[in-house]
C-alpha atoms as a PDB file:
ATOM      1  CA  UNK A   1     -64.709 -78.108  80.695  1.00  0.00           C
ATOM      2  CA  UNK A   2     -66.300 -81.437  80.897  1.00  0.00           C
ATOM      3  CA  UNK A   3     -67.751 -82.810  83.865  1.00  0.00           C
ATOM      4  CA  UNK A   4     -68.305 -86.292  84.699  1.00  0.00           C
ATOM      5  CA  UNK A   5     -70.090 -86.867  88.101  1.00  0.00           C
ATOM      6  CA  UNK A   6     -69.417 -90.335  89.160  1.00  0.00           C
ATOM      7  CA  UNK A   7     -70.941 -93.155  91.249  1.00  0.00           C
ATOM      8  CA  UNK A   8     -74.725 -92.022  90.877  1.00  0.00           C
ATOM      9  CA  UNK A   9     -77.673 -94.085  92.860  1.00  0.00           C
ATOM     10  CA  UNK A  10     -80.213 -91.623  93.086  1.00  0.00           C
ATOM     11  CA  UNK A  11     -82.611 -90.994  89.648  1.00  0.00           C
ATOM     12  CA  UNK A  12     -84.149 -88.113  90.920  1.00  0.00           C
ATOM     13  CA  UNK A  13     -80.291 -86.780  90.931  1.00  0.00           C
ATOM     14  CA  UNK A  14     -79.035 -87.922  87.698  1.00  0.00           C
ATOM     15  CA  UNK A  15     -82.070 -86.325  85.711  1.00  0.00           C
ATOM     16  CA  UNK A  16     -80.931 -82.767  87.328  1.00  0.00           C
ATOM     17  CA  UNK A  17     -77.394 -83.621  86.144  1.00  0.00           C
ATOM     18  CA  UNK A  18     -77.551 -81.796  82.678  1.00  0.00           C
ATOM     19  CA  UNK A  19     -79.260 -79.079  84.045  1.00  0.00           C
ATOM     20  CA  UNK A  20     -76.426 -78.272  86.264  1.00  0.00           C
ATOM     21  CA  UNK A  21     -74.016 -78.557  83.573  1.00  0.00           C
ATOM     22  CA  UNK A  22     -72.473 -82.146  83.543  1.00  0.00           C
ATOM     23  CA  UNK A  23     -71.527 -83.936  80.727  1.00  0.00           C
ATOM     24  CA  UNK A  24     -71.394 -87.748  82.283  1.00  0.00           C
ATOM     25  CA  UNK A  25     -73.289 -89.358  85.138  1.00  0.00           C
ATOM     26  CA  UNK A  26     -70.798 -92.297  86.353  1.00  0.00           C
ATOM     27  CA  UNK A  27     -73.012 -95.901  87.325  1.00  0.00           C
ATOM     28  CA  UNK A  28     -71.107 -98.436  89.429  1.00  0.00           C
ATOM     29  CA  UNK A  29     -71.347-102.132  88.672  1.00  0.00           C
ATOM     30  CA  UNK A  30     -68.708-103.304  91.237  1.00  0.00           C
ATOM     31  CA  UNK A  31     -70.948-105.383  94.018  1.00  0.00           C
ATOM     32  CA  UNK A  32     -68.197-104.341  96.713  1.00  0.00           C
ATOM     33  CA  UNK A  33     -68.361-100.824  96.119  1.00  0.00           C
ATOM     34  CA  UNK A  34     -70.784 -98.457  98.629  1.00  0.00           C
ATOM     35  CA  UNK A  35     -72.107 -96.657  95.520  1.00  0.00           C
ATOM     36  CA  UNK A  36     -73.283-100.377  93.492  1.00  0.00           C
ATOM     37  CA  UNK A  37     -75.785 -98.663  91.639  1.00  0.00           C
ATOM     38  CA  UNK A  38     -77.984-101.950  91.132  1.00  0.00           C
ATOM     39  CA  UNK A  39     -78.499-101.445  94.703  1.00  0.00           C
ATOM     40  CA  UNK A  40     -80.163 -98.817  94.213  1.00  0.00           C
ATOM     41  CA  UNK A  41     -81.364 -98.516  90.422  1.00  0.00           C
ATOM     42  CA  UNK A  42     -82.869-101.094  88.166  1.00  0.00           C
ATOM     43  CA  UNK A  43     -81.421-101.542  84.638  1.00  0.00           C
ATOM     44  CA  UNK A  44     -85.082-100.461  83.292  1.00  0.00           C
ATOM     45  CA  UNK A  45     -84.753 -96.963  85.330  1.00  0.00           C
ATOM     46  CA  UNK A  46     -80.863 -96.544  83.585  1.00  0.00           C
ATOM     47  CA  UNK A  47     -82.212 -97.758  80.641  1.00  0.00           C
ATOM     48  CA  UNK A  48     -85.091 -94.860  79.958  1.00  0.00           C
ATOM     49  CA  UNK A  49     -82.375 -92.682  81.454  1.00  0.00           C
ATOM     50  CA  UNK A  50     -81.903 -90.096  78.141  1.00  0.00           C
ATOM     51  CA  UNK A  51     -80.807 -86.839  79.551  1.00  0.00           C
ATOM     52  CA  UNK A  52     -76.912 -87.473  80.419  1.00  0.00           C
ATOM     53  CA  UNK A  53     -74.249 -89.458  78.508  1.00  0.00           C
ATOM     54  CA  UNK A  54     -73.618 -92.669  80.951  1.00  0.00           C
ATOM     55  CA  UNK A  55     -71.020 -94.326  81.579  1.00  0.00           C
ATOM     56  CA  UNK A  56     -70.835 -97.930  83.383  1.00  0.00           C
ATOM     57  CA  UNK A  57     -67.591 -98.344  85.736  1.00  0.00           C
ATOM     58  CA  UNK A  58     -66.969-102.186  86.179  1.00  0.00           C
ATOM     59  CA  UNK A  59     -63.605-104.081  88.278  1.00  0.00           C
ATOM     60  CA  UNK A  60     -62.918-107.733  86.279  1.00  0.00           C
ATOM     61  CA  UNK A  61     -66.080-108.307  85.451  1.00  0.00           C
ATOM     62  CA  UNK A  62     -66.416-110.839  82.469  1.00  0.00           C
ATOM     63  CA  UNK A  63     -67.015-109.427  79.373  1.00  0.00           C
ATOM     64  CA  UNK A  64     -70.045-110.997  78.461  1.00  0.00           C
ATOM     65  CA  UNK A  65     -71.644-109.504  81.403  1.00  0.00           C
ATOM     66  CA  UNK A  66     -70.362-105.966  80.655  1.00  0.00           C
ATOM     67  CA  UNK A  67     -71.722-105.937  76.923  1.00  0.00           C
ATOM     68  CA  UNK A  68     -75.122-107.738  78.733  1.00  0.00           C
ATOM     69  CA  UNK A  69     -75.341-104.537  81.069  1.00  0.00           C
ATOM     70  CA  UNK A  70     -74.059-101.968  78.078  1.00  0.00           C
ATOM     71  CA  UNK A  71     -76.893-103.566  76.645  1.00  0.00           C
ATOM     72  CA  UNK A  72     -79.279-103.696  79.309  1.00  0.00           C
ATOM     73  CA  UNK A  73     -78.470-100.261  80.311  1.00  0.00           C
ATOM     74  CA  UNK A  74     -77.973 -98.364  76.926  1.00  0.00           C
ATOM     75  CA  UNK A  75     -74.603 -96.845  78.054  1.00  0.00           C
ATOM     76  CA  UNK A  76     -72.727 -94.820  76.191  1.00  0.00           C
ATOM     77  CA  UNK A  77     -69.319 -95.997  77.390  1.00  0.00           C
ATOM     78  CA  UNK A  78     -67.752 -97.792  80.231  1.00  0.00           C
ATOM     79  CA  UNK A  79     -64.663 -97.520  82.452  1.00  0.00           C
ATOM     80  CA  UNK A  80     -63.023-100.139  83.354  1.00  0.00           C
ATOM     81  CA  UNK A  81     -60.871-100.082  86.530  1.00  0.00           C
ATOM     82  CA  UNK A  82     -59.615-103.152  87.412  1.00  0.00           C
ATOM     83  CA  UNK A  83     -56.741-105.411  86.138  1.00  0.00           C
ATOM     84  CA  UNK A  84     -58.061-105.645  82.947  1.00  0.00           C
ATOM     85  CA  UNK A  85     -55.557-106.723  80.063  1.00  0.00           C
ATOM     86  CA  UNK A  86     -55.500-104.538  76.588  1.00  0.00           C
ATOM     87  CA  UNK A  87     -57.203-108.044  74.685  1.00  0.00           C
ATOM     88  CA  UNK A  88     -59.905-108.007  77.556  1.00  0.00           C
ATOM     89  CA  UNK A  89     -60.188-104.234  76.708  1.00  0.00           C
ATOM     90  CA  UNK A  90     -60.118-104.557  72.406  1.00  0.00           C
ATOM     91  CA  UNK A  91     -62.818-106.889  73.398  1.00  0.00           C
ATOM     92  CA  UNK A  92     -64.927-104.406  74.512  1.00  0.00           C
ATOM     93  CA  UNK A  93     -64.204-101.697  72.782  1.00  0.00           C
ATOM     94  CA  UNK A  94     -64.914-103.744  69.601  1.00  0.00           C
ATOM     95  CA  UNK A  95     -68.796-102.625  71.486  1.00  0.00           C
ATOM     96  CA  UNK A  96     -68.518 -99.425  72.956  1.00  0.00           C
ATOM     97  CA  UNK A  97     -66.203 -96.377  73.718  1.00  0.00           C
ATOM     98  CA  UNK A  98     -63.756 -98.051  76.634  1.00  0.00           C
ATOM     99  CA  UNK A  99     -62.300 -95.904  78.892  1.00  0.00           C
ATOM    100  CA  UNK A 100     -59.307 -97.436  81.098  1.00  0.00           C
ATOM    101  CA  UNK A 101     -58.149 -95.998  84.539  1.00  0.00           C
ATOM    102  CA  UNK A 102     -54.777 -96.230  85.966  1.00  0.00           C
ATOM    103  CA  UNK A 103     -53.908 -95.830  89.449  1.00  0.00           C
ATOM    104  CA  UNK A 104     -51.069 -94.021  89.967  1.00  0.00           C
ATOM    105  CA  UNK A 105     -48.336 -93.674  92.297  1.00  0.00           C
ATOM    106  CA  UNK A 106     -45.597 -90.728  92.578  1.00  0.00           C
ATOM    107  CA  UNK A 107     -42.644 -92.717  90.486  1.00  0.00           C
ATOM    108  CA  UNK A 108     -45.117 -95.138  88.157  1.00  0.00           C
ATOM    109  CA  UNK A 109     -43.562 -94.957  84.597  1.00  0.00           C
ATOM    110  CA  UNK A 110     -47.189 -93.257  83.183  1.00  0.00           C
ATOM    111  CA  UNK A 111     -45.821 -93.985  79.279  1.00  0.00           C
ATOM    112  CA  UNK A 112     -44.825 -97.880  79.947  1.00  0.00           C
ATOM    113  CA  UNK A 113     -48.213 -98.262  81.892  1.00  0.00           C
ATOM    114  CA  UNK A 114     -50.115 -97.148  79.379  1.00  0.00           C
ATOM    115  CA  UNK A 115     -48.296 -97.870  76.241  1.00  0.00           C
ATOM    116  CA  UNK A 116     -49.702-101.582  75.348  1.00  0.00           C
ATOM    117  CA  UNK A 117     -53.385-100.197  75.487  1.00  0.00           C
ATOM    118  CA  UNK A 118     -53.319 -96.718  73.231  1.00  0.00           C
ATOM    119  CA  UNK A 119     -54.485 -98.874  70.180  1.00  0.00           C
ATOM    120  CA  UNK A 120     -57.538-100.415  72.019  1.00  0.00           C
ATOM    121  CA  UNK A 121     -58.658 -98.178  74.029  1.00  0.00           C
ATOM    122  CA  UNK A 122     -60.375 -95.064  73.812  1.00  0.00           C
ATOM    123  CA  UNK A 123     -59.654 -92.786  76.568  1.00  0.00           C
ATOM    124  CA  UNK A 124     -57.614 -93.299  79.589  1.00  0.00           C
ATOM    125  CA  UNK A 125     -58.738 -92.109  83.585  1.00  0.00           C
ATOM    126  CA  UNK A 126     -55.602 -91.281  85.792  1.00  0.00           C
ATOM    127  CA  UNK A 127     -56.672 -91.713  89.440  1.00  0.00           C
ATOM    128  CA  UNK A 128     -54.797 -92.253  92.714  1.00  0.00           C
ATOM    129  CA  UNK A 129     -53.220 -95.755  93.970  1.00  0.00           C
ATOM    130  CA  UNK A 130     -55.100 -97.115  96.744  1.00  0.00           C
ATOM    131  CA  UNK A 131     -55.987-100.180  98.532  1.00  0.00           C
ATOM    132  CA  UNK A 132     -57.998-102.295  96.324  1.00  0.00           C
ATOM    133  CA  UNK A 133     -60.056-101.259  93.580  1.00  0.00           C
ATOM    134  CA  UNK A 134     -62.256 -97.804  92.655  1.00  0.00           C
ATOM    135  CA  UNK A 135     -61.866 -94.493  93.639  1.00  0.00           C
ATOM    136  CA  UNK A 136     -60.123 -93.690  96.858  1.00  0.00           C
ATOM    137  CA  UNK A 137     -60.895 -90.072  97.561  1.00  0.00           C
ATOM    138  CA  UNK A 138     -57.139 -88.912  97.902  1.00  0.00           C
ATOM    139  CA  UNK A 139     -56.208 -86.397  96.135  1.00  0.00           C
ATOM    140  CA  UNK A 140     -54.419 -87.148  92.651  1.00  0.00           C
ATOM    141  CA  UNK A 141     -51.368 -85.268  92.134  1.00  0.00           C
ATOM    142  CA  UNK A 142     -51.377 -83.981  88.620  1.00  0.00           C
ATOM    143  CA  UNK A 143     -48.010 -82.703  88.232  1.00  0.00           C
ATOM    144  CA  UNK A 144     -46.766 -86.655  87.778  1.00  0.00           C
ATOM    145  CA  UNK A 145     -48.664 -86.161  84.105  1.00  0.00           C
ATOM    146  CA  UNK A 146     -45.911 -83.297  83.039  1.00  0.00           C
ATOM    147  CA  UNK A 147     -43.805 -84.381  80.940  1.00  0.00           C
ATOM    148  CA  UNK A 148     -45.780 -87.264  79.820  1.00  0.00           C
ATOM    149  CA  UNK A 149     -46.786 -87.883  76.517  1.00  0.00           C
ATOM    150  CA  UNK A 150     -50.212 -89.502  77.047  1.00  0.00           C
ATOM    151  CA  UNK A 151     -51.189 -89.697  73.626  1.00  0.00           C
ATOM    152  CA  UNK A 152     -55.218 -90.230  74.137  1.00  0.00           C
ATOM    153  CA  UNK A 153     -57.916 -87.634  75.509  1.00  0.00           C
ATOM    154  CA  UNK A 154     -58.130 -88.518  79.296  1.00  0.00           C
ATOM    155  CA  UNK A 155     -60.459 -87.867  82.163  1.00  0.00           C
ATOM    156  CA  UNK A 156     -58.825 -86.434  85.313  1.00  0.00           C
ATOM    157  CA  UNK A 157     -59.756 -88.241  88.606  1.00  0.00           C
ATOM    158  CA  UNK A 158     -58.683 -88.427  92.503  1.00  0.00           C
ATOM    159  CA  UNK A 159     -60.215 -86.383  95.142  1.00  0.00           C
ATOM    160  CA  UNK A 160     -61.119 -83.515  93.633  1.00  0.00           C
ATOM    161  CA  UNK A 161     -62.890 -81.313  95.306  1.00  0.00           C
ATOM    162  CA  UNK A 162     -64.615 -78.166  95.748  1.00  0.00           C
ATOM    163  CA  UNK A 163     -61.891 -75.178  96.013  1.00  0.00           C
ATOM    164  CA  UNK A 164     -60.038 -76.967  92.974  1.00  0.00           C
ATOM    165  CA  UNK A 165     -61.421 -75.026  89.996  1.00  0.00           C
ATOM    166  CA  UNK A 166     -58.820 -72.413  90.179  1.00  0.00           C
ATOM    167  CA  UNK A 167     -56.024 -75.068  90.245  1.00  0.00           C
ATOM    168  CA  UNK A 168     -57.650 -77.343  86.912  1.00  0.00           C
ATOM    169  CA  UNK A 169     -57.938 -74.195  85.401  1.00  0.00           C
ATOM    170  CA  UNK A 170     -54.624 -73.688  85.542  1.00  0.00           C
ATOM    171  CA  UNK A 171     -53.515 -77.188  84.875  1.00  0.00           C
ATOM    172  CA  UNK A 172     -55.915 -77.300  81.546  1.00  0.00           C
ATOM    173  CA  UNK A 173     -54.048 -74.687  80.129  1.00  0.00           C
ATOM    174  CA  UNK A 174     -50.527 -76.465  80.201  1.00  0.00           C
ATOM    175  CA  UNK A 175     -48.621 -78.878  78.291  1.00  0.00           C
ATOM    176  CA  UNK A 176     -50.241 -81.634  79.923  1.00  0.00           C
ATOM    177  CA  UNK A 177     -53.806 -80.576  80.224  1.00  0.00           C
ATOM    178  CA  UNK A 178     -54.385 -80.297  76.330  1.00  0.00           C
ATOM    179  CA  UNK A 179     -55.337 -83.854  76.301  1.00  0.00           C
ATOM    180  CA  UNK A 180     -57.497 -83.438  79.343  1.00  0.00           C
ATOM    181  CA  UNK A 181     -61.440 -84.561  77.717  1.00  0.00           C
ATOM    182  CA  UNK A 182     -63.291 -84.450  81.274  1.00  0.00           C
ATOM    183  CA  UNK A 183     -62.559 -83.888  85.280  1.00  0.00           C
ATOM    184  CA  UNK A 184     -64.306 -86.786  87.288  1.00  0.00           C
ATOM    185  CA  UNK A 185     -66.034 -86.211  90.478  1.00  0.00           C
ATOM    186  CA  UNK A 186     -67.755 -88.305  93.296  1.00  0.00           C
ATOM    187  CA  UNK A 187     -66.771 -88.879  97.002  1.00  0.00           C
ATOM    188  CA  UNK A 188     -65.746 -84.850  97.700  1.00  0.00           C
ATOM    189  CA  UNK A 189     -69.069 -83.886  96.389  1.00  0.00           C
ATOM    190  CA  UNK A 190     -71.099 -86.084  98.390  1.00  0.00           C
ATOM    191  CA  UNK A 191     -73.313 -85.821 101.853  1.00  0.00           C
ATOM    192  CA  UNK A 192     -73.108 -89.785 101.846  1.00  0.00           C
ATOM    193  CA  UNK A 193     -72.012 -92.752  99.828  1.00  0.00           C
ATOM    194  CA  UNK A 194     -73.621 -92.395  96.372  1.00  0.00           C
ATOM    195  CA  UNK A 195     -75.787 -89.462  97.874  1.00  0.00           C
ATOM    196  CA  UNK A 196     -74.344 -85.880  96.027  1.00  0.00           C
ATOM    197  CA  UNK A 197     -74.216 -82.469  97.168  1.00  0.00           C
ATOM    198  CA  UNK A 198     -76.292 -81.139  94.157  1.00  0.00           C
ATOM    199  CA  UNK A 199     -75.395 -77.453  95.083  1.00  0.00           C
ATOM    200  CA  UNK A 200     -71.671 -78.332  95.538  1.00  0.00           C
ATOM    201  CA  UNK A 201     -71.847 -80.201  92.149  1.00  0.00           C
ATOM    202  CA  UNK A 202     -73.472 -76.768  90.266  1.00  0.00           C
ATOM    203  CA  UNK A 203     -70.852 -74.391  91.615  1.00  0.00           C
ATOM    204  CA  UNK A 204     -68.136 -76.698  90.814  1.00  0.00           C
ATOM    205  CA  UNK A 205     -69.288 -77.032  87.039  1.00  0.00           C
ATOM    206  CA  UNK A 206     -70.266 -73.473  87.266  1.00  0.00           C
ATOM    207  CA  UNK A 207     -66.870 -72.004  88.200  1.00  0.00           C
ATOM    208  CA  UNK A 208     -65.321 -74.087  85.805  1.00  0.00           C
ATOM    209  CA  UNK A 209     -67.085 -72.575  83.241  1.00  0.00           C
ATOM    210  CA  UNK A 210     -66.327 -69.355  84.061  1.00  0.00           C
ATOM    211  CA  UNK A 211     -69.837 -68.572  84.957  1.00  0.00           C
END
């Protein structure tokens, strides 16, 4: 199973990343957020970064600016998890692979949300609603995604944590998890904001994979 560890700041982490098993290291280009990666990172250091497929998560940012850091960066896709309308989003994935999140509460019509961007965007990201924008670090209930025809591969998001591996096992293997492409990971695996629990992170990936 797929592993995307998101909200990375430290280089000396995200070149042990494919080592431990992950698939994606997650950057953050949102100035509000804790984990703002150019805080922390240059866009020469992502740049020469080779080892891990990255992906750039950006909140309304203007779309010259996210081709500029695609660019700049040499990602391999981006997220975008703002407000972002499906023309904003054929923009850029006329560029690079786009993958949109939705926040989700308990009675959101999933199919409506989604419907006007499944022809201009890649892959999808279901997290959990919260106050303002990112990752909140509840915990995502997945069951809402039964009975849902999503209709694109989709990464899995919202406070998981370690101690969940038996549970997206089981969740892979049903109806709804056969378009599930990757789980997402970040504030559960952490000892501080953008700083992970590298051992956490390895079991995690490991027990997923049956190891």
């Amino acid at each position: 199973m797929r592993v995307k560890v998101c909200g990375m700041t430290q280089l000396e982490q995200v070149d042990r990343l494919e080592k431990l098993g992950a698939t994606f290291a997650g950057f953050i280009f949102y100035p509000r957020s804790p984990r703002y990666v150019l805080r922390y990172m240059t866009t020469t250091q992502l740049k020469k970064e080779n080892n891990i497929n990255k992906v750039g998560v950006f909140v309304n940012a203007g779309a010259d600016e996210v081709i500029q850091m695609v660019d700049e960066c040499r990602l391999h896709m981006v997220q975008l998890h703002g407000d972002e309308t499906p023309k904003y989003c054929e923009k850029i994935a006329d560029y690079v692979s786009v993958v949109k999140a939705f926040r989700l509460s308990d009675n959101d019509n999933i199919e409506w949300m989604i419907k006007p961007y499944l022809d201009v965007c890649d892959m999808f990201l279901f997290d959990t609603m919260g106050v303002g924008y990112g990752g909140t670090g509840k915990k995502f209930d997945w069951n809402i995604l039964k009975n849902t025809n999503i209709g694109k591969p989709y990464f899995l998001s919202g406070g998981i944590e370690p101690a969940d591996e038996k549970a997206l096992k089981e969740f892979a293997s049903s109806e709804a998890g056969k378009g599930l492409f990757a789980i997402d990971i970040n504030s559960q695996f952490e000892s501080s904001p953008g700083v992970k629990d590298l051992g956490k992170v390895g079991k995690f990936i490991s027990s997923l994979s049956g190891n």
